[in-house]
PDB file of N, CA and C in Angstrom:
ATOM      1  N   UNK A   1      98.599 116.826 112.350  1.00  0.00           N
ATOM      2  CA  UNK A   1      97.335 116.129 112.452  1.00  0.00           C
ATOM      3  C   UNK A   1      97.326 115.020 111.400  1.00  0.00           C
ATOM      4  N   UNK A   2      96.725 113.939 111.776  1.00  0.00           N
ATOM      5  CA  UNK A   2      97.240 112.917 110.968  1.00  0.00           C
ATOM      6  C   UNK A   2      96.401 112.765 109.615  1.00  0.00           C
ATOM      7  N   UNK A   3      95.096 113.933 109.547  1.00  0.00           N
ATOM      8  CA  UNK A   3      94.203 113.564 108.546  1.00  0.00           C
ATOM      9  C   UNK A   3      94.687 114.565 107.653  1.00  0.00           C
ATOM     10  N   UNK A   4      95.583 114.884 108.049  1.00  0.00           N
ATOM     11  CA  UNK A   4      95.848 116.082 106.895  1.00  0.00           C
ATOM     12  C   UNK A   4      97.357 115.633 106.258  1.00  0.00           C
ATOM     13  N   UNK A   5      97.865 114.364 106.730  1.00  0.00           N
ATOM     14  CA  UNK A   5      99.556 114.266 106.487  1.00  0.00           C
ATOM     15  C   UNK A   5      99.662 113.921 105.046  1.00  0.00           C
ATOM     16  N   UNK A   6      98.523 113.357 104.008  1.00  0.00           N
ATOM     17  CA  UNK A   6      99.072 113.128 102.660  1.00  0.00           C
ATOM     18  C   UNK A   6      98.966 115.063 102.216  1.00  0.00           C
ATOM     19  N   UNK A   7      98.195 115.708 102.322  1.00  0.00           N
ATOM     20  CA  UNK A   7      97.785 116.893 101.838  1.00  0.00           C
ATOM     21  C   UNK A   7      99.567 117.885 102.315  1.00  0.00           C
ATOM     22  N   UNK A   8      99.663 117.658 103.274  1.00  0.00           N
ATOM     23  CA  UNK A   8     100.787 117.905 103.498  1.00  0.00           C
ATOM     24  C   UNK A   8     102.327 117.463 102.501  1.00  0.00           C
ATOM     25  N   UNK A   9     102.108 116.134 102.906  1.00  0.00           N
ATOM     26  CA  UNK A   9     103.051 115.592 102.213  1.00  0.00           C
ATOM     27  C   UNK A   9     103.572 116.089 100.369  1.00  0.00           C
ATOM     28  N   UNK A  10     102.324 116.182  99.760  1.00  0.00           N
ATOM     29  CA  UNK A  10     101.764 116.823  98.652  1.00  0.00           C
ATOM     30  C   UNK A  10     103.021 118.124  98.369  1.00  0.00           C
ATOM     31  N   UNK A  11     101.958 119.115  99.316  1.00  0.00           N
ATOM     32  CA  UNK A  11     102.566 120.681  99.287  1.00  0.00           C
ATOM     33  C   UNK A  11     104.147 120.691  99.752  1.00  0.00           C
ATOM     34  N   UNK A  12     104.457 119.660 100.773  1.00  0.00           N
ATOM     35  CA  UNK A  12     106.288 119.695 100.341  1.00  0.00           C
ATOM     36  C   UNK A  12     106.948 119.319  98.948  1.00  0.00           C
ATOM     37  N   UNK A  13     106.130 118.047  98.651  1.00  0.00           N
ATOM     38  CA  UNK A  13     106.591 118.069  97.611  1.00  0.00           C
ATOM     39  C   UNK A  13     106.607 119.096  96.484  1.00  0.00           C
ATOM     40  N   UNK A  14     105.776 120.060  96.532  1.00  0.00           N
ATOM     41  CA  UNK A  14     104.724 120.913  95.268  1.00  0.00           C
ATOM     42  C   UNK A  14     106.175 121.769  95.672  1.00  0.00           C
ATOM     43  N   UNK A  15     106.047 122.135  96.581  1.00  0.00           N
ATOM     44  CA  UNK A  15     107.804 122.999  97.238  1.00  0.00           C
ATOM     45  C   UNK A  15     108.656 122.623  96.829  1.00  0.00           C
ATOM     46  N   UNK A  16     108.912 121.736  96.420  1.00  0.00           N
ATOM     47  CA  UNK A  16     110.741 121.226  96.475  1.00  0.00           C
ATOM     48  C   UNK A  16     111.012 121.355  97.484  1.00  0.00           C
ATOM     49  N   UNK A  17     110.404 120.545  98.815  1.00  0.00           N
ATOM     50  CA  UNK A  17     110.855 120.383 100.130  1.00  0.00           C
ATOM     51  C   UNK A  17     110.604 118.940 100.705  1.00  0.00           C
ATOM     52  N   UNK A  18     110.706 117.741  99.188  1.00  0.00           N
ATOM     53  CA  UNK A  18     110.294 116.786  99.410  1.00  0.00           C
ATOM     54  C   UNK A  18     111.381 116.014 101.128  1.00  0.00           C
ATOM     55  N   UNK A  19     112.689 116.625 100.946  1.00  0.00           N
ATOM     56  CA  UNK A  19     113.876 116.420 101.904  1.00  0.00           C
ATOM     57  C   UNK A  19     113.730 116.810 102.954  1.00  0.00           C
ATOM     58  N   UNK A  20     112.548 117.451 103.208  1.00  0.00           N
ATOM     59  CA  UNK A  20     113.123 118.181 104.425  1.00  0.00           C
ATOM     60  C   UNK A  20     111.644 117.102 105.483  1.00  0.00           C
ATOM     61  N   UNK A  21     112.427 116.921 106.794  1.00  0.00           N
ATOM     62  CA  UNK A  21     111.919 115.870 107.724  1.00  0.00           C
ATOM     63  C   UNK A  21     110.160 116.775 108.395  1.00  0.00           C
ATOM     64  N   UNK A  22     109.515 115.836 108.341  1.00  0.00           N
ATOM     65  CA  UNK A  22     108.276 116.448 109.332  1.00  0.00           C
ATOM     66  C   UNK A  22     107.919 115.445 110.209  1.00  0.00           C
ATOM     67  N   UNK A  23     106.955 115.537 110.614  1.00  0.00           N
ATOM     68  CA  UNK A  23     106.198 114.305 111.723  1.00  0.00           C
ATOM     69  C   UNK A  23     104.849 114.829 111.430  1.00  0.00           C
ATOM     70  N   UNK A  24     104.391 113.869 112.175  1.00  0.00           N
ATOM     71  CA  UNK A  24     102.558 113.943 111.859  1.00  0.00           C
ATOM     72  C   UNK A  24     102.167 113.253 113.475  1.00  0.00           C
ATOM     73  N   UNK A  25     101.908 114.315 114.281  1.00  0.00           N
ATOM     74  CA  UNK A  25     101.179 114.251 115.275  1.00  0.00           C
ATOM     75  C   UNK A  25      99.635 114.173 115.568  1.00  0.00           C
ATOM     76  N   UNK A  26      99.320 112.993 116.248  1.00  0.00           N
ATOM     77  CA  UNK A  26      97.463 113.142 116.179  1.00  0.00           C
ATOM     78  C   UNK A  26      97.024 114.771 117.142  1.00  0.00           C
ATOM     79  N   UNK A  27      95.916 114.908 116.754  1.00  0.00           N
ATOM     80  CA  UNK A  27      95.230 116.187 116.762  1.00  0.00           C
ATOM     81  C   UNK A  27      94.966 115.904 118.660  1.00  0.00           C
ATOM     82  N   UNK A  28      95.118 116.814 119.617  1.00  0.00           N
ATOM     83  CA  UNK A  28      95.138 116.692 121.082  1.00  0.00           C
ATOM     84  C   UNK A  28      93.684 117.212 121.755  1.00  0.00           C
ATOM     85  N   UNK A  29      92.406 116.479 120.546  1.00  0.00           N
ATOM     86  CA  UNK A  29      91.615 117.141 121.270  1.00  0.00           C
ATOM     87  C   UNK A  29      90.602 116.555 122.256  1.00  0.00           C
ATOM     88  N   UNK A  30      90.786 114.864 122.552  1.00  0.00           N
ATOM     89  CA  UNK A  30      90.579 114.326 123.544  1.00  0.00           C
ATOM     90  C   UNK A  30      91.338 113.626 124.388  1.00  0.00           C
ATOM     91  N   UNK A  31      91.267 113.337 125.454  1.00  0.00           N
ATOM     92  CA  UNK A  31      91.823 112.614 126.113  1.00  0.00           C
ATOM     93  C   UNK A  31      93.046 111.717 125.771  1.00  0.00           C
ATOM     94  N   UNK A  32      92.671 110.714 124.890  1.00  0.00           N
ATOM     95  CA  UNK A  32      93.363 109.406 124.755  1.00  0.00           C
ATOM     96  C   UNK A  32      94.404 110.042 123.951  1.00  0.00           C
ATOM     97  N   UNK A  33      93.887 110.953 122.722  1.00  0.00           N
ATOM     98  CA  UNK A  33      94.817 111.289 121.938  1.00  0.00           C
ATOM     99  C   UNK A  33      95.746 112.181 122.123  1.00  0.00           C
ATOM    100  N   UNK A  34      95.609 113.112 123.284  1.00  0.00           N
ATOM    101  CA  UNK A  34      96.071 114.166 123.940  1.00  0.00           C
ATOM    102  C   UNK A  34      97.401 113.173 124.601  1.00  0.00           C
ATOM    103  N   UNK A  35      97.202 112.651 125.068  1.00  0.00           N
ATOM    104  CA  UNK A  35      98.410 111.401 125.906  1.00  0.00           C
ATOM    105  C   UNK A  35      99.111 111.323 125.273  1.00  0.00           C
ATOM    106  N   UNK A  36      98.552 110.650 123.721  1.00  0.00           N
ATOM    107  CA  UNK A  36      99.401 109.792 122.496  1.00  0.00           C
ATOM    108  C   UNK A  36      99.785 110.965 122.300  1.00  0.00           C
ATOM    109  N   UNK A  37      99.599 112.589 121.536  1.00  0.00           N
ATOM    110  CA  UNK A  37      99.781 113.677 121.792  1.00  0.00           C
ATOM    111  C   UNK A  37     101.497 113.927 122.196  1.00  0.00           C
ATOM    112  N   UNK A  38     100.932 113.986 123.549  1.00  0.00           N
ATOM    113  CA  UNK A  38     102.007 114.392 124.368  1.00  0.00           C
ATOM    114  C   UNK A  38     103.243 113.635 124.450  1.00  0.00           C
ATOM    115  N   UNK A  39     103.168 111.952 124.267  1.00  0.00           N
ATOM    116  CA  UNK A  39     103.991 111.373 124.312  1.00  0.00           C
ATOM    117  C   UNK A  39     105.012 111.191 123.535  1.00  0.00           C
ATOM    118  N   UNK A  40     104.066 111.350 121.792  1.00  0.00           N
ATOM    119  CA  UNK A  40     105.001 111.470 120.519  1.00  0.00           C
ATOM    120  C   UNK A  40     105.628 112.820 120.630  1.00  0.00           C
ATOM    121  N   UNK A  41     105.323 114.112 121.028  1.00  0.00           N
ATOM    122  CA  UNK A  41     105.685 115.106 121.077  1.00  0.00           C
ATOM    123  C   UNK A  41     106.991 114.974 121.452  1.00  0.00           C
ATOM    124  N   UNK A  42     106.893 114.401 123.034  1.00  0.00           N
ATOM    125  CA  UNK A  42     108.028 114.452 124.072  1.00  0.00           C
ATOM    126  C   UNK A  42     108.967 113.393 123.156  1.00  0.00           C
ATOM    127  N   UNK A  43     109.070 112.295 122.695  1.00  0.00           N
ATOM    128  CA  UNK A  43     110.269 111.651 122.140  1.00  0.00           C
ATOM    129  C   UNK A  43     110.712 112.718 121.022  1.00  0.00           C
ATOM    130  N   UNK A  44     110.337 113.195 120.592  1.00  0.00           N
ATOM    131  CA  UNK A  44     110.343 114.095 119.315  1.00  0.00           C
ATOM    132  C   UNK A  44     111.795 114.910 119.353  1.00  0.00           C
ATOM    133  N   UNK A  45     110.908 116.029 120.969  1.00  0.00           N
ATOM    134  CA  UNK A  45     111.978 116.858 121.230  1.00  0.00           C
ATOM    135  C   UNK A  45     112.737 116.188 122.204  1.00  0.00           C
ATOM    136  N   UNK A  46     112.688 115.352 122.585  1.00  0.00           N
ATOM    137  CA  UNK A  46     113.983 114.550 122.945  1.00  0.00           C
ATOM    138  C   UNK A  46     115.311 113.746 122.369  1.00  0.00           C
ATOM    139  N   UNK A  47     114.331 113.403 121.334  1.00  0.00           N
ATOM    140  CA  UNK A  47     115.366 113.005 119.982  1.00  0.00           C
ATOM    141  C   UNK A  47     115.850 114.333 119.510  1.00  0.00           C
ATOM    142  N   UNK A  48     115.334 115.378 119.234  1.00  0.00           N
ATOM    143  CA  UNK A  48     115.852 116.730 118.966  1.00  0.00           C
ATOM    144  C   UNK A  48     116.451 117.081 119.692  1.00  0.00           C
ATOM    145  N   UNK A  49     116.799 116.911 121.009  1.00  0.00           N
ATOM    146  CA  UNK A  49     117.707 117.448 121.727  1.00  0.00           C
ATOM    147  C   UNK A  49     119.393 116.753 121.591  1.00  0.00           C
ATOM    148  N   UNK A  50     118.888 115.437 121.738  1.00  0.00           N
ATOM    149  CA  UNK A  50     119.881 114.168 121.640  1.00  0.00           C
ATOM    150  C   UNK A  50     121.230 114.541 120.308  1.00  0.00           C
ATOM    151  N   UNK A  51     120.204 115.168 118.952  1.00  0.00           N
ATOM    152  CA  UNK A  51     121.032 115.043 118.063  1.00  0.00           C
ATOM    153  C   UNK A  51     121.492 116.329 118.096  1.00  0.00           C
ATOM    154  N   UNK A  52     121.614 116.980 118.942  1.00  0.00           N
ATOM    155  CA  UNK A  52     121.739 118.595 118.970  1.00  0.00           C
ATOM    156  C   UNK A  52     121.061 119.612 118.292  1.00  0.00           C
ATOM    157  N   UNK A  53     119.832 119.100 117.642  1.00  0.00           N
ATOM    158  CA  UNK A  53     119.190 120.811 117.266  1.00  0.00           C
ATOM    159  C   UNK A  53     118.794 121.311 118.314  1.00  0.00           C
ATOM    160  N   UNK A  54     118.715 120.527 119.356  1.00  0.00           N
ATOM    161  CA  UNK A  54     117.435 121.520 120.578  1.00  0.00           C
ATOM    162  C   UNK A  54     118.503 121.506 121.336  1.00  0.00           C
ATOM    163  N   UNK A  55     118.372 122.420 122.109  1.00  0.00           N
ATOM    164  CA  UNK A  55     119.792 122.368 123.294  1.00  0.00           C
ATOM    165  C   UNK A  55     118.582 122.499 124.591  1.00  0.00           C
ATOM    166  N   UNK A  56     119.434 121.613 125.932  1.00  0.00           N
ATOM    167  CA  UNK A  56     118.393 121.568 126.655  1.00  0.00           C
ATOM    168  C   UNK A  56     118.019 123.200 127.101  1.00  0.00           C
ATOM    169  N   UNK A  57     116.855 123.511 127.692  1.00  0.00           N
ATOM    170  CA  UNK A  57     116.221 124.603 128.024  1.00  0.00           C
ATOM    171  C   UNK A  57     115.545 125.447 127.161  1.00  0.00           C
ATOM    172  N   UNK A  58     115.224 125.203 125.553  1.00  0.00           N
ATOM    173  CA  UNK A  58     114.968 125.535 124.689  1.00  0.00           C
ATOM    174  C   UNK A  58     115.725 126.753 123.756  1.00  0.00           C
ATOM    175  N   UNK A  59     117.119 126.449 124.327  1.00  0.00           N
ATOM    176  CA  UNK A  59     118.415 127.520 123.179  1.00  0.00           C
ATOM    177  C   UNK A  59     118.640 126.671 122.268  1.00  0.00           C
ATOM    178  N   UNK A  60     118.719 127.146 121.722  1.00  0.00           N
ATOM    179  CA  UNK A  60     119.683 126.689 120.410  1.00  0.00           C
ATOM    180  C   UNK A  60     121.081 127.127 120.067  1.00  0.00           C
ATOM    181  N   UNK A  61     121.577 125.760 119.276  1.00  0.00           N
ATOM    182  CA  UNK A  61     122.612 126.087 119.308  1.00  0.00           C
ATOM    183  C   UNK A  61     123.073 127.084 117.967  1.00  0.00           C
ATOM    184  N   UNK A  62     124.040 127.790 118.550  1.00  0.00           N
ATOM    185  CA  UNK A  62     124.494 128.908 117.925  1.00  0.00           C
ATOM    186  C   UNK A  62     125.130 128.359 116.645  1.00  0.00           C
ATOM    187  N   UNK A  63     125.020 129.165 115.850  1.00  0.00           N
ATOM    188  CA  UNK A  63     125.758 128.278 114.435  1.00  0.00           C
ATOM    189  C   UNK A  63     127.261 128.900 114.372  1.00  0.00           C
ATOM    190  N   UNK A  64     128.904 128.349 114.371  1.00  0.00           N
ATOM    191  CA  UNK A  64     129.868 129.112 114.190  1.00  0.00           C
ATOM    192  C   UNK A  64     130.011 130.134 112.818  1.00  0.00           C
ATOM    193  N   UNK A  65     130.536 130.878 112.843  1.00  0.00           N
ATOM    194  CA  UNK A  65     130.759 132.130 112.102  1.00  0.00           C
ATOM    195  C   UNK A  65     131.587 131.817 111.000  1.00  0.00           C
ATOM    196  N   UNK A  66     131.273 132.201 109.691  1.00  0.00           N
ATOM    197  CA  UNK A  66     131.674 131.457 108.355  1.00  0.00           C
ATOM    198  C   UNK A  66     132.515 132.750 108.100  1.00  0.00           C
TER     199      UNK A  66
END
């Protein structure tokens, strides 16, 4: 939700998780934003799929054995 992304941003940092990637999606609770919503969503996990964390159909990929 986008009114909450500095408060967020904050508590990764407060973590020592300043590195680690998020997104900030608007809140889907009308119409217009529900679209915008859905649309940022969908590139999201499409880009997630692309770079291989998401495997299509929602598996993941297996990590090899150390």
């Amino acid at each position: 939700m986008v009114a909450i992304a500095e408060n967020v941003a904050r508590a990764n940092r407060e973590a020592g998780l300043q590195n680690v990637r998020w997104h900030v999606l608007p809140f889907p609770g009308r119409k217009p934003r529900r679209d915008q919503y859905v649309a940022e969503l969908t590139a999201l996990v499409t880009g997630f799929e692309a770079a291989g964390v998401l495997l299509s159909g929602g598996r993941q990929r297996s990590k090899p054995a150390e």
